[in-house]
C-alpha atoms as a PDB file:
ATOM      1  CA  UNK A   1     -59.258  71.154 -65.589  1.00  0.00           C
ATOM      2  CA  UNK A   2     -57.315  73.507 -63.484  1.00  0.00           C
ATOM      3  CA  UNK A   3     -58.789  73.813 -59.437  1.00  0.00           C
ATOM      4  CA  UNK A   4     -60.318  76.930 -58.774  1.00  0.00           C
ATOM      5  CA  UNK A   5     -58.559  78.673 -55.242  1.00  0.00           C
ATOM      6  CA  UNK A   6     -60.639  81.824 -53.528  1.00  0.00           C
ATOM      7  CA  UNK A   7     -58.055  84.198 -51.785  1.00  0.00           C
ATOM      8  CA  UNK A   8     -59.851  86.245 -48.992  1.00  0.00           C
ATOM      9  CA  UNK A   9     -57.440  88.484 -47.252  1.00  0.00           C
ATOM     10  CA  UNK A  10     -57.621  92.296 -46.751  1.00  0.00           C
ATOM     11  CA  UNK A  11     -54.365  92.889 -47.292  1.00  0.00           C
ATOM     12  CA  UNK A  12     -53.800  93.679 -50.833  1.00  0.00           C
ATOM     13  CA  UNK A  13     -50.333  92.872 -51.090  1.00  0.00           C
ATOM     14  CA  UNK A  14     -50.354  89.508 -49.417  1.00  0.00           C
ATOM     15  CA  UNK A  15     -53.839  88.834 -51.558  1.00  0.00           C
ATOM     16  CA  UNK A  16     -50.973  89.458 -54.542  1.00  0.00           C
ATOM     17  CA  UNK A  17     -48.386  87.757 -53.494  1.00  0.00           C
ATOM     18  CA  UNK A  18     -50.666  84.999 -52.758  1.00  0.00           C
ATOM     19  CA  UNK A  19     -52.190  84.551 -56.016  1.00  0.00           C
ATOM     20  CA  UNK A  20     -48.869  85.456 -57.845  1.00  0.00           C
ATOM     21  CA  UNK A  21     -47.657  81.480 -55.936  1.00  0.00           C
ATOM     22  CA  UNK A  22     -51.043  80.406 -56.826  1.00  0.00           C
ATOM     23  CA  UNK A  23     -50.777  80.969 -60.691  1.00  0.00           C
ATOM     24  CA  UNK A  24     -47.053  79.484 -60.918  1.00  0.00           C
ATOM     25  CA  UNK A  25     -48.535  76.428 -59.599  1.00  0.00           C
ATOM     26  CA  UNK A  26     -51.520  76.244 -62.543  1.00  0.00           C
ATOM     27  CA  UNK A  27     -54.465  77.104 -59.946  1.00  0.00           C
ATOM     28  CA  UNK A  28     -57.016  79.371 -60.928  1.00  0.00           C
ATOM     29  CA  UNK A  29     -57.135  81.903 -58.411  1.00  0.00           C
ATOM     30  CA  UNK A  30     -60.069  84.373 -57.750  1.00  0.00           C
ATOM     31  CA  UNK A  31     -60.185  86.676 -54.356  1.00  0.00           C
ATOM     32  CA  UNK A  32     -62.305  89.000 -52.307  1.00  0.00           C
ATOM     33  CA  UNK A  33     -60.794  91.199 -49.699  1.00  0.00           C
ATOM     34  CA  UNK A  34     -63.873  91.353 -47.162  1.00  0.00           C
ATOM     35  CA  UNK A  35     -66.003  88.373 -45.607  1.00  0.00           C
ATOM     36  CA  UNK A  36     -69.060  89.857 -47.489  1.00  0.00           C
ATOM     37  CA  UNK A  37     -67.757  90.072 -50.990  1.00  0.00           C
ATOM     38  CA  UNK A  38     -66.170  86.309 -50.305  1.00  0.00           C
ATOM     39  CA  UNK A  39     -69.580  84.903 -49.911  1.00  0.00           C
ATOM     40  CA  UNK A  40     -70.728  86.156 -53.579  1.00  0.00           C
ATOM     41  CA  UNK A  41     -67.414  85.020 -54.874  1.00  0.00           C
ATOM     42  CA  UNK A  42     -67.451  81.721 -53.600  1.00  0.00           C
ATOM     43  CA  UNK A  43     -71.329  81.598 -54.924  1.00  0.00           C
ATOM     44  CA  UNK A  44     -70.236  82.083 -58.076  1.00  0.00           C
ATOM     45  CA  UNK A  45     -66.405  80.427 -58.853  1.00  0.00           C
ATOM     46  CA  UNK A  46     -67.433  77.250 -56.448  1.00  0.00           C
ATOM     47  CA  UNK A  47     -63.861  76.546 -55.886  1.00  0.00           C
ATOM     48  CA  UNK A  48     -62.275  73.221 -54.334  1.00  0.00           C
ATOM     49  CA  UNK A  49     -60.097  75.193 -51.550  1.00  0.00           C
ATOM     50  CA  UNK A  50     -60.586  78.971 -49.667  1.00  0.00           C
ATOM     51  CA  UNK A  51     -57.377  80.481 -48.091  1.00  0.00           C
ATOM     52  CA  UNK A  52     -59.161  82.664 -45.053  1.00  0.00           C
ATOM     53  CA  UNK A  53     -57.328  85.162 -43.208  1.00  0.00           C
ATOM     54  CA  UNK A  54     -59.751  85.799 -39.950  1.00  0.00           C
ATOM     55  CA  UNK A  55     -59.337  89.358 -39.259  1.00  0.00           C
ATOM     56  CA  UNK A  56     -61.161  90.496 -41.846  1.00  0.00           C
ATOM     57  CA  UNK A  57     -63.695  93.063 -42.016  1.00  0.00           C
ATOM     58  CA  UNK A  58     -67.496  93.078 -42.791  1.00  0.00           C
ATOM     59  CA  UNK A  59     -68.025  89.371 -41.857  1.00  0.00           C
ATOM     60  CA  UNK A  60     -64.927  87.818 -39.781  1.00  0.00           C
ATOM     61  CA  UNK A  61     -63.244  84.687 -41.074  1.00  0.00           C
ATOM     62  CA  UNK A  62     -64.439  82.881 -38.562  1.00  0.00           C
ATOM     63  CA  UNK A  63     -68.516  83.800 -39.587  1.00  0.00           C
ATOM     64  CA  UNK A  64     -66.914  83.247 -43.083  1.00  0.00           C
ATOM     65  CA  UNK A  65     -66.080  79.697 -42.199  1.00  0.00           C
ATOM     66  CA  UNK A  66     -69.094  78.754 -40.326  1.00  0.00           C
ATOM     67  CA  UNK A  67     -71.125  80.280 -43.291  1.00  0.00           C
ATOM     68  CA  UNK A  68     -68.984  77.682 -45.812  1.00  0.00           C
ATOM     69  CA  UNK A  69     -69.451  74.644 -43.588  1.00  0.00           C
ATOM     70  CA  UNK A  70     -73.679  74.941 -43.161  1.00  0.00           C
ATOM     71  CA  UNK A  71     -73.865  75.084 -46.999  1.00  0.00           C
ATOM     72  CA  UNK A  72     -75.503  71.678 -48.070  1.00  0.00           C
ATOM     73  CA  UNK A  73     -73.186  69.461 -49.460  1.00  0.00           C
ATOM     74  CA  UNK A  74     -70.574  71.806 -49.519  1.00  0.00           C
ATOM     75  CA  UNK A  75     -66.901  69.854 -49.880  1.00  0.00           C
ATOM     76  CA  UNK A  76     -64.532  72.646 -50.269  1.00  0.00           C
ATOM     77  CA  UNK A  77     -61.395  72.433 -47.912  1.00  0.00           C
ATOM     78  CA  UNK A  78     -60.196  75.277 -45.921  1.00  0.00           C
ATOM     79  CA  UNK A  79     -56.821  77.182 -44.979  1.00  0.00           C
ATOM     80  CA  UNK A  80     -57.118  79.595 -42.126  1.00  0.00           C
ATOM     81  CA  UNK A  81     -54.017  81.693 -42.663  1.00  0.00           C
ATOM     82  CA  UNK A  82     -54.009  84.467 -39.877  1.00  0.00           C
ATOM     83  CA  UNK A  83     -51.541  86.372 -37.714  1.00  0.00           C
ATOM     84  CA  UNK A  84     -53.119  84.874 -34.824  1.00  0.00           C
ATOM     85  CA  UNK A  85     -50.435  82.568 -33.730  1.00  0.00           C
ATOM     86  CA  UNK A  86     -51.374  81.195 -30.221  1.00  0.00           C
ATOM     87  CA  UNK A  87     -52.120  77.520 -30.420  1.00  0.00           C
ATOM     88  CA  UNK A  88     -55.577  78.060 -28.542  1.00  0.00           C
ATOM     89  CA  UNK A  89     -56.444  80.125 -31.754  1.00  0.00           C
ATOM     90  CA  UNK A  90     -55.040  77.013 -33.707  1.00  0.00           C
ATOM     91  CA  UNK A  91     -57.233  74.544 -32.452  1.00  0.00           C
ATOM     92  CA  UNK A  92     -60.469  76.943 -32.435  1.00  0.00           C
ATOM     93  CA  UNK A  93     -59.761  77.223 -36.325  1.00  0.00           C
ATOM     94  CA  UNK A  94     -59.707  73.593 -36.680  1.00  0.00           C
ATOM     95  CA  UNK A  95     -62.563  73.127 -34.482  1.00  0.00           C
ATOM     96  CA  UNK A  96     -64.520  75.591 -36.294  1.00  0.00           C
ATOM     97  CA  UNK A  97     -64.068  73.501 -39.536  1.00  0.00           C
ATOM     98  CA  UNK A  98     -60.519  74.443 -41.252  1.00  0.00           C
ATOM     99  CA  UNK A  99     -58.757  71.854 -42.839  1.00  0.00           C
ATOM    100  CA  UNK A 100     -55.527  73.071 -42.421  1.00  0.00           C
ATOM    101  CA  UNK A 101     -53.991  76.371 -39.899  1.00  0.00           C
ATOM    102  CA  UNK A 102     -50.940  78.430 -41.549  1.00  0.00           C
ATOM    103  CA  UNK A 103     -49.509  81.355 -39.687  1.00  0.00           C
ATOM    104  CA  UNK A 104     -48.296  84.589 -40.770  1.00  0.00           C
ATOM    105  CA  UNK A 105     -45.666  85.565 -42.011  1.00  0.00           C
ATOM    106  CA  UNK A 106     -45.081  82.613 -44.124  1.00  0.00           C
ATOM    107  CA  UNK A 107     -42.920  82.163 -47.027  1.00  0.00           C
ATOM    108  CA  UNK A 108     -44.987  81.149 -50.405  1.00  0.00           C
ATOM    109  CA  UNK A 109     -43.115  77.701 -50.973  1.00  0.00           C
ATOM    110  CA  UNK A 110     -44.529  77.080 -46.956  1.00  0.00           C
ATOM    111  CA  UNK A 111     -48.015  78.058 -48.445  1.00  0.00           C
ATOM    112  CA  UNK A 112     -47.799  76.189 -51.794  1.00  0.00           C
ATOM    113  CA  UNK A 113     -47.001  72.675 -50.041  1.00  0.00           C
ATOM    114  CA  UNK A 114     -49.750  73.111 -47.486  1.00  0.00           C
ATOM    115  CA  UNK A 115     -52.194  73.594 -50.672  1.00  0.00           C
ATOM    116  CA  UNK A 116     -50.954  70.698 -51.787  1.00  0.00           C
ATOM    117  CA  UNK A 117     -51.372  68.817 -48.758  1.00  0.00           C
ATOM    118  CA  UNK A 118     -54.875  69.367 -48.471  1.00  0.00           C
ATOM    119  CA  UNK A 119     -55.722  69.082 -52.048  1.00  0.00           C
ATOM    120  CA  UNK A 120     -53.893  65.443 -52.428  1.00  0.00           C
ATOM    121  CA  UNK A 121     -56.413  64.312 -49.247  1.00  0.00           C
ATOM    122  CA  UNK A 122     -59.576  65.938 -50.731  1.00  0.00           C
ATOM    123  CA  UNK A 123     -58.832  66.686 -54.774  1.00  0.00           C
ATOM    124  CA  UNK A 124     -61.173  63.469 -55.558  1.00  0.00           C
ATOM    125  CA  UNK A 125     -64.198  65.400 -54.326  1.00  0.00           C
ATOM    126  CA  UNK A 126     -63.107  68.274 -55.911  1.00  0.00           C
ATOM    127  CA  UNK A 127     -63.843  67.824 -59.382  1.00  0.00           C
ATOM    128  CA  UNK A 128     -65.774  70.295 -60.777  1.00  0.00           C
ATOM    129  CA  UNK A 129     -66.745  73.169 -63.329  1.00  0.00           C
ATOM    130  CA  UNK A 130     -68.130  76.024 -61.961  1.00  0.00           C
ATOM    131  CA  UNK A 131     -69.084  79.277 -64.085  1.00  0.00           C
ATOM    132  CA  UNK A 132     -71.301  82.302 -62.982  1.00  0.00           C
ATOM    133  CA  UNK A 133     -72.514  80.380 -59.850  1.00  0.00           C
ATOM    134  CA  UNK A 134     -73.568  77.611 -61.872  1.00  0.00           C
ATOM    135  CA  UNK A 135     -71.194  74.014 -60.683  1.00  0.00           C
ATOM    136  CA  UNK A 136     -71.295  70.867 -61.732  1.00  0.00           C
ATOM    137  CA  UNK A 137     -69.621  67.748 -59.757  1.00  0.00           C
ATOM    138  CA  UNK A 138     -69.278  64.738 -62.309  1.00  0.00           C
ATOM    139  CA  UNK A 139     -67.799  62.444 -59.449  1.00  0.00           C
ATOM    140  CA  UNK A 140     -70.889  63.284 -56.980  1.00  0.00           C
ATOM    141  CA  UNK A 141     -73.039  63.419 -59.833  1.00  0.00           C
ATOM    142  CA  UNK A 142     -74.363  66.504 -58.412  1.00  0.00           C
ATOM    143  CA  UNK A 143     -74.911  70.416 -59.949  1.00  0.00           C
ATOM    144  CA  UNK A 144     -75.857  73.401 -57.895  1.00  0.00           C
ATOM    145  CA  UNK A 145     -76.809  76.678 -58.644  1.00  0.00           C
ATOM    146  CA  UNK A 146     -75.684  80.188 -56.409  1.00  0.00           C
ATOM    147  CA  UNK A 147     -75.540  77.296 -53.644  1.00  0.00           C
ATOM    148  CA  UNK A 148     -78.442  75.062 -54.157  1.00  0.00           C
ATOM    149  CA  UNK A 149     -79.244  71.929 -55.508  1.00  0.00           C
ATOM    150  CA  UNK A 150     -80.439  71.092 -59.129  1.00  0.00           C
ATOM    151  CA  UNK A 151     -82.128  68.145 -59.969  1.00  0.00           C
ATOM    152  CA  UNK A 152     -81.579  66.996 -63.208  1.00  0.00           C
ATOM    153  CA  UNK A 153     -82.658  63.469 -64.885  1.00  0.00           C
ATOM    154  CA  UNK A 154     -79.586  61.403 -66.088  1.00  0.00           C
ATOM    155  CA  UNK A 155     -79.815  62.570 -69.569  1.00  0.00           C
ATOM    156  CA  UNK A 156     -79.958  66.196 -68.104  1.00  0.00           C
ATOM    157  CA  UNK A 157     -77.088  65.733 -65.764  1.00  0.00           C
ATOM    158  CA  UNK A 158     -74.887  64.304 -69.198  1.00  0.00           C
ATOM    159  CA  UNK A 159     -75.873  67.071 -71.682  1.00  0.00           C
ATOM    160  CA  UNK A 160     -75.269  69.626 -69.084  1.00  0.00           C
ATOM    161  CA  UNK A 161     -71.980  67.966 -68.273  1.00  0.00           C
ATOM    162  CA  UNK A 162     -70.572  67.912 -71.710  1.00  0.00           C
ATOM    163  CA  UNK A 163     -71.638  71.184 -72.980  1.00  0.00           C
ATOM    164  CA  UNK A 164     -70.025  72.476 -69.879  1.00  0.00           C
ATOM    165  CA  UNK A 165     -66.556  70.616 -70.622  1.00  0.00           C
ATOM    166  CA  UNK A 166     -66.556  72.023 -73.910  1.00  0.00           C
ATOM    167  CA  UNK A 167     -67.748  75.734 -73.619  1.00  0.00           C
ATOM    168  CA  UNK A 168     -67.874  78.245 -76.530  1.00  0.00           C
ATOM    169  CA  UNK A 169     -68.361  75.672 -79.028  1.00  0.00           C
ATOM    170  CA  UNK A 170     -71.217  74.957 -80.685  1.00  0.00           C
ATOM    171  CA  UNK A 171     -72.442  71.076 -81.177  1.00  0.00           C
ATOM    172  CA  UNK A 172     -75.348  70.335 -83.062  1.00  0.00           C
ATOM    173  CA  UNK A 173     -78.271  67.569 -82.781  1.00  0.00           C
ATOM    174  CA  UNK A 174     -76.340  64.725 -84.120  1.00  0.00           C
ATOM    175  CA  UNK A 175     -73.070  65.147 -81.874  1.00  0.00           C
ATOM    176  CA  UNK A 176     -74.968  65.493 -78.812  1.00  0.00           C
ATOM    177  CA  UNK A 177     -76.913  62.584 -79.540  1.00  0.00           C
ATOM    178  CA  UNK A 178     -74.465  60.551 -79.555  1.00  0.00           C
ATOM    179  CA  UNK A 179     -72.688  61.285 -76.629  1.00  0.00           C
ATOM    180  CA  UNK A 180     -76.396  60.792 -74.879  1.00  0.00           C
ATOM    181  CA  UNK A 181     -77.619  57.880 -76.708  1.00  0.00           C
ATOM    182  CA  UNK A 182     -74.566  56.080 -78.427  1.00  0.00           C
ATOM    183  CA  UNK A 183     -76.584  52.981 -79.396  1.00  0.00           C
ATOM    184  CA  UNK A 184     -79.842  54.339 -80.661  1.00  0.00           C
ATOM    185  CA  UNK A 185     -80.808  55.441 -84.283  1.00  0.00           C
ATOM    186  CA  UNK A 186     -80.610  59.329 -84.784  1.00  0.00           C
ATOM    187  CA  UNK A 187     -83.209  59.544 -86.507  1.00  0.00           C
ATOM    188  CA  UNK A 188     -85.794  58.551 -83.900  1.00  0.00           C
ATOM    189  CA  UNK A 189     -84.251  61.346 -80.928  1.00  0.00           C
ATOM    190  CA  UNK A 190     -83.576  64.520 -83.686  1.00  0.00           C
ATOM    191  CA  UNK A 191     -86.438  66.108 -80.978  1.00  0.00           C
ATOM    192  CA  UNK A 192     -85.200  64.328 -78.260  1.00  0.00           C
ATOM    193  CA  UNK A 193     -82.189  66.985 -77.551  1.00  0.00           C
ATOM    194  CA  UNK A 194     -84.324  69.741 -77.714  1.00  0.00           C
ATOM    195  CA  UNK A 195     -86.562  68.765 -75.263  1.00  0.00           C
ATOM    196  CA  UNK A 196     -83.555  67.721 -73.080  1.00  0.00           C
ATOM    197  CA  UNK A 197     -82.311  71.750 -73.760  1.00  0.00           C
ATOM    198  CA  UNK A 198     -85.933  72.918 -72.663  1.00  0.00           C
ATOM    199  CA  UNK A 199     -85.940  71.559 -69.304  1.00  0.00           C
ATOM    200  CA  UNK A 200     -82.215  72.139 -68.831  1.00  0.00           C
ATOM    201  CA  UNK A 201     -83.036  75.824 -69.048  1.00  0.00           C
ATOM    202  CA  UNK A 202     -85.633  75.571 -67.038  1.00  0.00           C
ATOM    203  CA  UNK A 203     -83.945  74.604 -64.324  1.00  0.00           C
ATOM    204  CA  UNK A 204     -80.551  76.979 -64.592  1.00  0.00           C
ATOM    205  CA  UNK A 205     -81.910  79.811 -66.600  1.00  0.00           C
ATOM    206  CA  UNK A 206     -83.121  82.714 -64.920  1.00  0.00           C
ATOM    207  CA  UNK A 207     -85.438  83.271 -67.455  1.00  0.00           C
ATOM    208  CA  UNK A 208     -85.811  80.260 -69.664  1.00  0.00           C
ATOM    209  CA  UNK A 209     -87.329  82.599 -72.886  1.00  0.00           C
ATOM    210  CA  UNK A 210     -83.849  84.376 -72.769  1.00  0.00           C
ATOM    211  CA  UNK A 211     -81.378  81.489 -72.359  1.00  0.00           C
ATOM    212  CA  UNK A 212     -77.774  83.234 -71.319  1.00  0.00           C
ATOM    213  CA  UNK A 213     -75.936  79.769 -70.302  1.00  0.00           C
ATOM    214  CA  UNK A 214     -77.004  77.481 -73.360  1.00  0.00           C
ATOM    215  CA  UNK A 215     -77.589  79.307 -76.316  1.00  0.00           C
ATOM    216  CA  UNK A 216     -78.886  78.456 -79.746  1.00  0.00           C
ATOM    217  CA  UNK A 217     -76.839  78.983 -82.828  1.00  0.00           C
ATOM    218  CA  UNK A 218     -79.605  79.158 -85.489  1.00  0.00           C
ATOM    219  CA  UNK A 219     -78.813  76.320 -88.127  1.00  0.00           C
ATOM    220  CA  UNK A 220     -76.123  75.197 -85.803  1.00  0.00           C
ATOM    221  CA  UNK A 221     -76.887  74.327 -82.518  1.00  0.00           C
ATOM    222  CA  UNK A 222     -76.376  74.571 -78.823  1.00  0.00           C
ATOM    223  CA  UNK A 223     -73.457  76.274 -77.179  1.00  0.00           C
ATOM    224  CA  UNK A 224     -72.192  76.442 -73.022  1.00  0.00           C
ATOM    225  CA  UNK A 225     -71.756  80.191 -73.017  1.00  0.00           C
ATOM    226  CA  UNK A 226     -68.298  79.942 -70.388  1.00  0.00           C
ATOM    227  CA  UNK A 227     -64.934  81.472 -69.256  1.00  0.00           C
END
């Protein structure tokens, strides 16, 4: 499961050169290049780490930040990497809730080993899959949606989970019953899965009739529509 990066910088060629590093190092990089358009991105990828430059324009790295760090239960680390060099701007980054304060210029190895840095300290809470603004955290046992929390029943929480680790492919009653109920006779749960599917769309469909995350394959059965 590759961790998910968000680039925000304004400055298309170092947002480039940036996710160029990024890529040879197996992240999955997506990027926004305005404090506005971050705050849908991050909605939607949920990724484990930003990299914020701060003079950005629309909404300032520094609103950006402060926006990240009042979202409930929000773990995602932070790299402030900004032109502002004076350590007073240093310490009002960390203050304001960055894990970690690169200046610029930089060279990409110097950028690469920071990531790492911060990544080796908080990677264990950053286990996730994220699509469309839908996330699920296995470790926290936790899943969100654009932001906020779901709450899903332990069966719920499973089926979501494994559809989600296996997206695009279809798994019908029998598979998913055992990975949900490995010591019980099929043929008392055949239902059991659908109703699990009902109130799992319910809860992360935005219209439950017209399911766009979990689909049904007719004669088949369920699919994770993913990346």
């Amino acid at each position: 499961m590759k961790q998910t990066i968000l680039v925000v910088e304004d400055d298309q060629m170092i947002r480039q050169l940036v996710r160029i590093n990024l890529e040879k190092h197996h992240y999955e990089v997506v990027e926004a290049g305005d404090g506005q358009a971050a705050k849908d991105v991050f909605l939607n990828s949920q990724p484990c780490l930003v990299i914020l430059d701060l003079m950005l324009p629309k909404v300032s790295g520094e609103e950006f930040c402060e926006w990240v760090r009042d979202r409930e239960g929000n773990d995602v680390s932070v790299i402030m990497l900004s032109a502002k060099s004076r350590v007073d701007d240093k310490i009002a980054g960390l203050k304001m809730g960055a894990d970690d304060y690169l200046t610029k210029p930089f060279e990409p190895d110097e950028l690469i080993a920071h990531v790492e840095a911060v990544l080796r300290r908080t990677g264990q809470y950053c286990q996730k899959i994220a699509h469309d603004g839908l996330c699920i955290k296995p470790r926290k046992g936790e899943v969100q949606l654009c932001g906020k929390s779901v709450s899903l029943t332990k069966h719920e929480f499973n089926l979501l989970y494994y559809l989600m680790q296996h997206p695009n492919v279809v798994h019908d009653r029998e598979q998913l019953i055992e990975q949900l109920y490995p010591h019980v006779e099929h043929t008392v749960l055949d239902r059991t899965i659908d109703a699990h599917i009902k109130k799992l769309r319910e809860k992360i469909e935005t219209d439950s009739s017209k399911p766009e995350r979990i689909q049904t394959v007719r004669g088949m059965g369920y699919k994770f529509v993913g990346a």
